[in-house]
C-alpha atoms as a PDB file:
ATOM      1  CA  UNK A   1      33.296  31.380  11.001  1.00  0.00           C
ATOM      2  CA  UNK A   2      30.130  32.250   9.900  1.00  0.00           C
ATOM      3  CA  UNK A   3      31.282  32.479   5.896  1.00  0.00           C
ATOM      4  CA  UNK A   4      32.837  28.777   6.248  1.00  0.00           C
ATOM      5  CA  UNK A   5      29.338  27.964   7.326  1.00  0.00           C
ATOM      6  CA  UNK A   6      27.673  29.211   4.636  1.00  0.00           C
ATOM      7  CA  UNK A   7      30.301  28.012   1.866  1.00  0.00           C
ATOM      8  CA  UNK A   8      29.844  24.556   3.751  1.00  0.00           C
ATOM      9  CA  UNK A   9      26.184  24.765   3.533  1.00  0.00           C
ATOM     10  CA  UNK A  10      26.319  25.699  -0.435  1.00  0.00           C
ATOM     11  CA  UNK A  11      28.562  22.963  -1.093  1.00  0.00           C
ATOM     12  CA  UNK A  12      26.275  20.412   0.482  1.00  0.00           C
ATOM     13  CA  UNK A  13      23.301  21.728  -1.401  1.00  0.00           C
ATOM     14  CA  UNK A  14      25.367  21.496  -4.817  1.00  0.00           C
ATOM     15  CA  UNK A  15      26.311  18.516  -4.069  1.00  0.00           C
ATOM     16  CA  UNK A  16      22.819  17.215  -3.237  1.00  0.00           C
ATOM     17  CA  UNK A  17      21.630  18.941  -6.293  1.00  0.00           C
ATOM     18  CA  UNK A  18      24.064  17.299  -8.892  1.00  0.00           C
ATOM     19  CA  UNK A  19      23.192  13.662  -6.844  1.00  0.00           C
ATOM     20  CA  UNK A  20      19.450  14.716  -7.949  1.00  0.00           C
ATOM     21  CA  UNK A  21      20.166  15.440 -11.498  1.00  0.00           C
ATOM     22  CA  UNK A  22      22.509  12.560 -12.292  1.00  0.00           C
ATOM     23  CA  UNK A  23      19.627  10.243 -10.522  1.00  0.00           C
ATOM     24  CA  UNK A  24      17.150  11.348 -12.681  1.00  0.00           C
ATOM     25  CA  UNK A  25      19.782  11.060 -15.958  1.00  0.00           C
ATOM     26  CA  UNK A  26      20.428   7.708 -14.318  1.00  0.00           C
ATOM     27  CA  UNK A  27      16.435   6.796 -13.834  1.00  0.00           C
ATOM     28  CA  UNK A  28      15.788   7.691 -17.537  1.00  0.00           C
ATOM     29  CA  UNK A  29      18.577   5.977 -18.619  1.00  0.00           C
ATOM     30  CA  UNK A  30      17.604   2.317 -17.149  1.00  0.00           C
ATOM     31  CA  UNK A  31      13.661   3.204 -18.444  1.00  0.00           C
ATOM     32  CA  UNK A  32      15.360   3.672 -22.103  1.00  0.00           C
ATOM     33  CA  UNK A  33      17.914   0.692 -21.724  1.00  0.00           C
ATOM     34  CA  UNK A  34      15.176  -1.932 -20.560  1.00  0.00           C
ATOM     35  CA  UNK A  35      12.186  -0.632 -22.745  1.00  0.00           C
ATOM     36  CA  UNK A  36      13.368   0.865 -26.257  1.00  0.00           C
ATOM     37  CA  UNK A  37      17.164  -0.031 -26.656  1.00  0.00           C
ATOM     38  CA  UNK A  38      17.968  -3.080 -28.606  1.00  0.00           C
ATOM     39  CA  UNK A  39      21.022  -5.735 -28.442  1.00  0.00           C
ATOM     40  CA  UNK A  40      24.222  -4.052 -27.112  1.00  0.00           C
ATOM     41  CA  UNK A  41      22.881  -0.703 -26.855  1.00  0.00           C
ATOM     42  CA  UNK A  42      20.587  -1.914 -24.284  1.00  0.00           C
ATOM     43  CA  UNK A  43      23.078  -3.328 -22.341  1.00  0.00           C
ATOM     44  CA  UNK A  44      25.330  -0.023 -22.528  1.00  0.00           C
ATOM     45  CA  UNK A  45      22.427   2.082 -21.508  1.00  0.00           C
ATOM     46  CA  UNK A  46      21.876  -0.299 -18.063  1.00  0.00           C
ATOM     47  CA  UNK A  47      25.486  -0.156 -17.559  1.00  0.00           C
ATOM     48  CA  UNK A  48      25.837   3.405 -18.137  1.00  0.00           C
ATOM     49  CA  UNK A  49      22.510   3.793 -15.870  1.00  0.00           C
ATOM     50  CA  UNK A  50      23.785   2.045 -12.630  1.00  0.00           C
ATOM     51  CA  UNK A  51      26.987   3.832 -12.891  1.00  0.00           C
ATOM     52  CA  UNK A  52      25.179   7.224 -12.785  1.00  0.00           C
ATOM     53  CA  UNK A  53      23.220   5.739 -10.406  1.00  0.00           C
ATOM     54  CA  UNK A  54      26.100   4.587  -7.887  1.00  0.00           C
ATOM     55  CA  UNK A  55      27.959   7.888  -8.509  1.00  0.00           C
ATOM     56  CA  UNK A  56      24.978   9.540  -7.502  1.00  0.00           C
ATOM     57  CA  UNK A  57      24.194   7.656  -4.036  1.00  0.00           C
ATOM     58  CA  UNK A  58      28.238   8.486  -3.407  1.00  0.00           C
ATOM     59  CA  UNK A  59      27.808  12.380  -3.917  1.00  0.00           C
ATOM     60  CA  UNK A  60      24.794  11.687  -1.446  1.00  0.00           C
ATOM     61  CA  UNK A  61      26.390   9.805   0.695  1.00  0.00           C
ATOM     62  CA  UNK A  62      29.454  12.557   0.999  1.00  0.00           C
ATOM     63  CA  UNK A  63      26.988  15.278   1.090  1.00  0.00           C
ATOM     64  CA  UNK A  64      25.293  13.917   4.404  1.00  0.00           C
ATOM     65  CA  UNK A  65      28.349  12.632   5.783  1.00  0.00           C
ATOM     66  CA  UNK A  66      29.756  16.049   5.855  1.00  0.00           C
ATOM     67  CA  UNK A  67      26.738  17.531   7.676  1.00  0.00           C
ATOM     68  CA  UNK A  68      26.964  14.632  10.190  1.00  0.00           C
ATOM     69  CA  UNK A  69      30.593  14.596  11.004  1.00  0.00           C
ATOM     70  CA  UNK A  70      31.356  18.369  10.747  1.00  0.00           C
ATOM     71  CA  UNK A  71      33.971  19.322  13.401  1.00  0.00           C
ATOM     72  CA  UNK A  72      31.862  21.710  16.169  1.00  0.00           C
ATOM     73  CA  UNK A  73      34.046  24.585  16.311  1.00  0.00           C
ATOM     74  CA  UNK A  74      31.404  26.601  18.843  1.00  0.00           C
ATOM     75  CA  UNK A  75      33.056  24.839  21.796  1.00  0.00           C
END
């Protein structure tokens, strides 16, 4: 039990490490798609942005789900 613990615990902080990553790529993304892009690329670069950015609140959202609905198997 305990090693399902831990590998559950790892996965969550992966997964709430790659959520951090691809919100910063998605932060600098929307900074460079509203400020320096021009024409289309601009509008790429947002588009590209808020996907990163919604991919990122899901691996979030997953990541804390998991924690909050874990089955309690010490009963």
């Amino acid at each position: 039990m305990a090693a399902n613990d831990g590998d559950r615990a790892a996965r969550r902080r992966r997964r709430l490490l790659w959520s951090g990553v691809l919100a910063l790529v998605g932060l600098l993304l929307l900074v460079v798609g509203l400020t320096v892009a021009d024409g289309a690329t601009a509008w790429i670069e947002v588009i590209a942005a808020i996907l990163v950015l919604v991919v990122s609140y899901a691996l979030q959202h997953v990541a804390r789900r998991e924690t909050v609905y874990r089955p309690d198997d010490r009963r």
